[in-house]
N, C-alpha and C. Protein backbone atom coordinates (compact mmCIF):
# COMPACT_ATOMS: atom_id res chain seq x y z
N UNK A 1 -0.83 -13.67 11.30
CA UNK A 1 -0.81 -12.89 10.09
C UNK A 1 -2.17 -12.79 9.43
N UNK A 2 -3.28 -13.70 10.05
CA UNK A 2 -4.56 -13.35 9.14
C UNK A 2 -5.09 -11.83 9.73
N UNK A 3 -5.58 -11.49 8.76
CA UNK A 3 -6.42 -9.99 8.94
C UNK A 3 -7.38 -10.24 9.91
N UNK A 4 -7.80 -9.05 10.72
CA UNK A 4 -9.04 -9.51 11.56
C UNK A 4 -9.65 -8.20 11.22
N UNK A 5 -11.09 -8.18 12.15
CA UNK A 5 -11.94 -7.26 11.59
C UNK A 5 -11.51 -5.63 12.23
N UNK A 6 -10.75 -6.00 13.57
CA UNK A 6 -10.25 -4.94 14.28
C UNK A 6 -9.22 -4.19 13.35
N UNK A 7 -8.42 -4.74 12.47
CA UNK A 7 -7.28 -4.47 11.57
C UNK A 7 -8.00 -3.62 10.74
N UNK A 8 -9.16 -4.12 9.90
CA UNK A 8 -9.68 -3.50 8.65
C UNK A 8 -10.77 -2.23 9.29
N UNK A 9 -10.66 -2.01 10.30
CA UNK A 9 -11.44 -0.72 10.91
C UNK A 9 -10.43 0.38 11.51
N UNK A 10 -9.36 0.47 11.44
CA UNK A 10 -8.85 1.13 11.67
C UNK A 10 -8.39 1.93 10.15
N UNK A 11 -8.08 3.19 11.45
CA UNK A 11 -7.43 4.04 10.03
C UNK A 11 -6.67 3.90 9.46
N UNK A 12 -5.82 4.90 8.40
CA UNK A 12 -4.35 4.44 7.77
C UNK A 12 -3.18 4.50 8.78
N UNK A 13 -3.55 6.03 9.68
CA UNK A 13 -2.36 6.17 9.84
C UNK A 13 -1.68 5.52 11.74
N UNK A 14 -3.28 4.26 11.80
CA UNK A 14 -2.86 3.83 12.80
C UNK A 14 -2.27 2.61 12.56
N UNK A 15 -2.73 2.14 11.35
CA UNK A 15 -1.96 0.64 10.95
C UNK A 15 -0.58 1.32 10.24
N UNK A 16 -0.43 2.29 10.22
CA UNK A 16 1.37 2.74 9.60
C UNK A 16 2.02 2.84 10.87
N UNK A 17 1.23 3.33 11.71
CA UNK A 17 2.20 3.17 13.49
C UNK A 17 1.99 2.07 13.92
N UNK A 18 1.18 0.91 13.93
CA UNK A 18 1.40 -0.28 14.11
C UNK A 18 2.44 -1.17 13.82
N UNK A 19 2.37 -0.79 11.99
CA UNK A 19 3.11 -1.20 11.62
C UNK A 19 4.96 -1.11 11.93
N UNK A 20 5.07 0.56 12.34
CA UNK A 20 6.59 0.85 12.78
C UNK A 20 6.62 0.67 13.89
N UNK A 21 5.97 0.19 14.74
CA UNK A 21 5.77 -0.68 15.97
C UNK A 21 6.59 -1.63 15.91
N UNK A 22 5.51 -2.87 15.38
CA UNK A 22 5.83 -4.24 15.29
C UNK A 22 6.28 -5.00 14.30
N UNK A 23 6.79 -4.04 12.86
CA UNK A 23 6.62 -4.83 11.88
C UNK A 23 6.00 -6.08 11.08
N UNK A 24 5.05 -6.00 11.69
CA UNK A 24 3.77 -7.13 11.25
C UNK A 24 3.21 -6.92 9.88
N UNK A 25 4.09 -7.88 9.11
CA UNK A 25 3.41 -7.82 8.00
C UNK A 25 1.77 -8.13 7.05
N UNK A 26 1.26 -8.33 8.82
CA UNK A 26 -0.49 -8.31 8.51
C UNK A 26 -0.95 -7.54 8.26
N UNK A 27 -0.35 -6.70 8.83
CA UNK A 27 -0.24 -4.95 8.51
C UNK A 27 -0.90 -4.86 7.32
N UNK A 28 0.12 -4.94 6.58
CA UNK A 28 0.79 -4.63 5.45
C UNK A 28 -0.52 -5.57 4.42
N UNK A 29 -0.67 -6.25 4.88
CA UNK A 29 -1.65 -7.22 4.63
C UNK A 29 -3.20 -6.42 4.02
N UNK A 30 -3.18 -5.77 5.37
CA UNK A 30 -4.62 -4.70 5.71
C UNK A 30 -4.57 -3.55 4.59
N UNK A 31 -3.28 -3.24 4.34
CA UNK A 31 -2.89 -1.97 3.76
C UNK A 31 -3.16 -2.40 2.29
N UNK A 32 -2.58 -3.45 2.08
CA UNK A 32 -2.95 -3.84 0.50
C UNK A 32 -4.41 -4.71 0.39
N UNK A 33 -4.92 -5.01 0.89
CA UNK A 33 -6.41 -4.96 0.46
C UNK A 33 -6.95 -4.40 0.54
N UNK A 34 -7.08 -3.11 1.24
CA UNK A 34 -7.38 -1.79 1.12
C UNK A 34 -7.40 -1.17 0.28
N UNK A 35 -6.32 -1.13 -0.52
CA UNK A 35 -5.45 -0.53 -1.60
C UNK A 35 -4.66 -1.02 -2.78
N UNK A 36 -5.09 -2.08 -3.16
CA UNK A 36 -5.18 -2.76 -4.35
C UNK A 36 -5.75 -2.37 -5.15
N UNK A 37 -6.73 -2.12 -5.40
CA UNK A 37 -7.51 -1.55 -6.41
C UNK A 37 -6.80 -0.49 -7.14
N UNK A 38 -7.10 0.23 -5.64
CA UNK A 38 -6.92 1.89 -6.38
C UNK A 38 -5.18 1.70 -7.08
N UNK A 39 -4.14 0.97 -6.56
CA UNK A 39 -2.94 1.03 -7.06
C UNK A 39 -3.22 0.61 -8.36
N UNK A 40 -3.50 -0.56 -8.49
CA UNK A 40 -3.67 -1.25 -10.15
C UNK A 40 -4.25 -0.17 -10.81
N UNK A 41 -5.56 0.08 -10.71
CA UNK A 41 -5.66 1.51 -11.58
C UNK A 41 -5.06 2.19 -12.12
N UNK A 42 -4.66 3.02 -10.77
CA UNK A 42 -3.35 3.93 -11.26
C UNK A 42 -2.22 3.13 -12.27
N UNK A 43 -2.41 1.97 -12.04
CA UNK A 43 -0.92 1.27 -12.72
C UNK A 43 -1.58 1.01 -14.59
N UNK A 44 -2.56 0.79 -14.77
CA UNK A 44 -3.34 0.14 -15.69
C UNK A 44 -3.71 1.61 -16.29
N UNK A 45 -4.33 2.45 -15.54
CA UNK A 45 -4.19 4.16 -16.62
C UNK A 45 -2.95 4.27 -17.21
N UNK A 46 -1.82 4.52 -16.47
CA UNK A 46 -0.57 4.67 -16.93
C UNK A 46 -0.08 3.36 -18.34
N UNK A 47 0.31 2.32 -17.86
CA UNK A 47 0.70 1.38 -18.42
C UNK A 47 0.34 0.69 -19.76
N UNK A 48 -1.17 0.65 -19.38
CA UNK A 48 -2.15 -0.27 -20.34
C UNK A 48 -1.81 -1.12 -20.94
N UNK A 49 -1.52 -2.34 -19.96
CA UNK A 49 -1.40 -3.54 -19.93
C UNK A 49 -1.58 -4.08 -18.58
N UNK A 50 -2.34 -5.06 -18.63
CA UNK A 50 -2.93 -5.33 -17.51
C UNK A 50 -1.79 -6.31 -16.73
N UNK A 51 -1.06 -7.39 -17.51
CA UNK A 51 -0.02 -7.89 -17.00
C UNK A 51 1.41 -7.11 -16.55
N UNK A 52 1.84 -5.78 -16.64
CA UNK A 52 2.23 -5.07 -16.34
C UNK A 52 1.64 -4.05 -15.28
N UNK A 53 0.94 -3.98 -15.23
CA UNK A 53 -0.12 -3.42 -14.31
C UNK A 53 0.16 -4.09 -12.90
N UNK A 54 -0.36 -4.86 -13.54
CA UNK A 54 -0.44 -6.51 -11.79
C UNK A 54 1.15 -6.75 -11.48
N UNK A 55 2.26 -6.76 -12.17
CA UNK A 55 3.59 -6.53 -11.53
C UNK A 55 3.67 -5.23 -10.86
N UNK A 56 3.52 -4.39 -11.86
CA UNK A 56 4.09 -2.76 -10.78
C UNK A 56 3.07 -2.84 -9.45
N UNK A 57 1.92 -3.18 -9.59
CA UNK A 57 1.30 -3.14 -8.15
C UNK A 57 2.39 -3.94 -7.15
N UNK A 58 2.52 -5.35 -7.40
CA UNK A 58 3.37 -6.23 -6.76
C UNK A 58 4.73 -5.65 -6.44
N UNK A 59 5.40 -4.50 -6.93
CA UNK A 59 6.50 -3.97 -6.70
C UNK A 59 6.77 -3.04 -6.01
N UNK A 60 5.17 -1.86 -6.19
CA UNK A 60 4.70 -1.42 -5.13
C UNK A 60 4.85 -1.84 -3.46
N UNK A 61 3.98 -2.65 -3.30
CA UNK A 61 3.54 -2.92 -2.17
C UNK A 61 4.87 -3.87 -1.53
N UNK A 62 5.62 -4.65 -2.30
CA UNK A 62 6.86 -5.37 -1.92
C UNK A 62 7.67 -3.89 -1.27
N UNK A 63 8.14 -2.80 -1.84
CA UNK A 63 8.59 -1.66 -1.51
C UNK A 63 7.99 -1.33 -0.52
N UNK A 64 6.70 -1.21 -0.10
CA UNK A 64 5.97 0.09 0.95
C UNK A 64 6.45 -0.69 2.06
N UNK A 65 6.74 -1.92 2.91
CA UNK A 65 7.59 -1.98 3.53
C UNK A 65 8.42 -1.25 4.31
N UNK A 66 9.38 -0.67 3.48
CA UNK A 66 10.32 -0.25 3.41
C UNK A 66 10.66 1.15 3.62
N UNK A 67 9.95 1.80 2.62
CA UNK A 67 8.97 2.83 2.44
C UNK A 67 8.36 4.04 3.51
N UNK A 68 7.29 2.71 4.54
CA UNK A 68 6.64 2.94 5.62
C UNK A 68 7.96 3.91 6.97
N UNK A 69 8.93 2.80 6.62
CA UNK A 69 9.53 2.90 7.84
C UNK A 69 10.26 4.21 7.29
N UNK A 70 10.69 4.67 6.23
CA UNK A 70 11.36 5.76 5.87
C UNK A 70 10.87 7.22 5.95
N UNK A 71 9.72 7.13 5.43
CA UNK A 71 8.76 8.40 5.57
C UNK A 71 7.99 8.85 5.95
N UNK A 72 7.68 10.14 6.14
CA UNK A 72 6.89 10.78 7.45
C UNK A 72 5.81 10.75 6.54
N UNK A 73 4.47 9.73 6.95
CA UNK A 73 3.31 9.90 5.95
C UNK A 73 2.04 10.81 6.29
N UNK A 74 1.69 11.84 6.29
CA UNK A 74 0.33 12.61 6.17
C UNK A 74 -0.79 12.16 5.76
N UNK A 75 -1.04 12.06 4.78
CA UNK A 75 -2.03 11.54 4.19
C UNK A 75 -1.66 9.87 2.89
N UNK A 76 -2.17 8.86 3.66
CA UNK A 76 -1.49 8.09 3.05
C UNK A 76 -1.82 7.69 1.27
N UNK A 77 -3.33 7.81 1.56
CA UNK A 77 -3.86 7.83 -0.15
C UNK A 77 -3.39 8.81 -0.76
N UNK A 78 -2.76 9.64 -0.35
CA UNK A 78 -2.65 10.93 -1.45
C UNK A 78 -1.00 10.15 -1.38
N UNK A 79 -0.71 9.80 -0.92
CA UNK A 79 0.95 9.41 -1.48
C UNK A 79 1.04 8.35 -1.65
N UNK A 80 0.38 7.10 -1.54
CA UNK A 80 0.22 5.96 -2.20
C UNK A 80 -0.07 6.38 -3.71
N UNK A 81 -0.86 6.81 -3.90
CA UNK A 81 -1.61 7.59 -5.57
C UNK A 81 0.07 8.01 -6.34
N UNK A 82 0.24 8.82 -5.69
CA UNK A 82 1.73 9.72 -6.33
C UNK A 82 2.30 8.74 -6.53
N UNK A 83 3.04 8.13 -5.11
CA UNK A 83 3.77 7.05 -5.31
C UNK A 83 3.92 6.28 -6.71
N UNK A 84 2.11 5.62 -6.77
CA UNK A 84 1.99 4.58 -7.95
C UNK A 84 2.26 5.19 -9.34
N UNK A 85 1.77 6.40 -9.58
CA UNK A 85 1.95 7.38 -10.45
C UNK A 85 3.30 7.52 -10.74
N UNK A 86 4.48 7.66 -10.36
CA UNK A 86 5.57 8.52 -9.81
C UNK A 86 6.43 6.63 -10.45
N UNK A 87 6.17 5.73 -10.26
CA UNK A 87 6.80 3.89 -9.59
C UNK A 87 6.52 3.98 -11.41
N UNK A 88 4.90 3.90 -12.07
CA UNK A 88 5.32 3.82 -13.11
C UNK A 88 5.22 4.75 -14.66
């Protein structure tokens, strides 16, 4: 489950077919340090509260899971963004 450097060089939408591969939640791992930031943001514009912020991220990414395996993703930053937008 630790990240390696091969993980964090790949694109999005090869660690989202990895991921519906093998369900490896290192994955998922890769995906949210990637994308932490930009979610909290989005969560912290909306919210403005930073302890609310740092949950909806956490509720986020507990979901994308789930998520992953459900939907046909294109572009994943542009629907991670919505997503977070859309969650709170």
């Amino acid at each position: 489950m630790f990240l390696t450097q091969k993980d964090s060089n790949k694109r999005d939408e090869d660690l989202i077919d990895d991921y519906r591969k093998t369900h490896d939640r290192g994955v998922l791992g890769t995906i949210f340090s990637r994308y932490s930031a930009l979610v909290y943001g989005v969560c912290l514009k909306y919210l403005k509260d930073s302890d609310e912020a740092k949950d909806a991220v956490m509720q986020l990414f507990e979901n994308l899971a789930t998520s992953l395996l459900e939907h046909n993703i294109q572009s994943f930053k542009s629907w991670l963004y919505v997503s977070s937008r859309n969650h709170v």
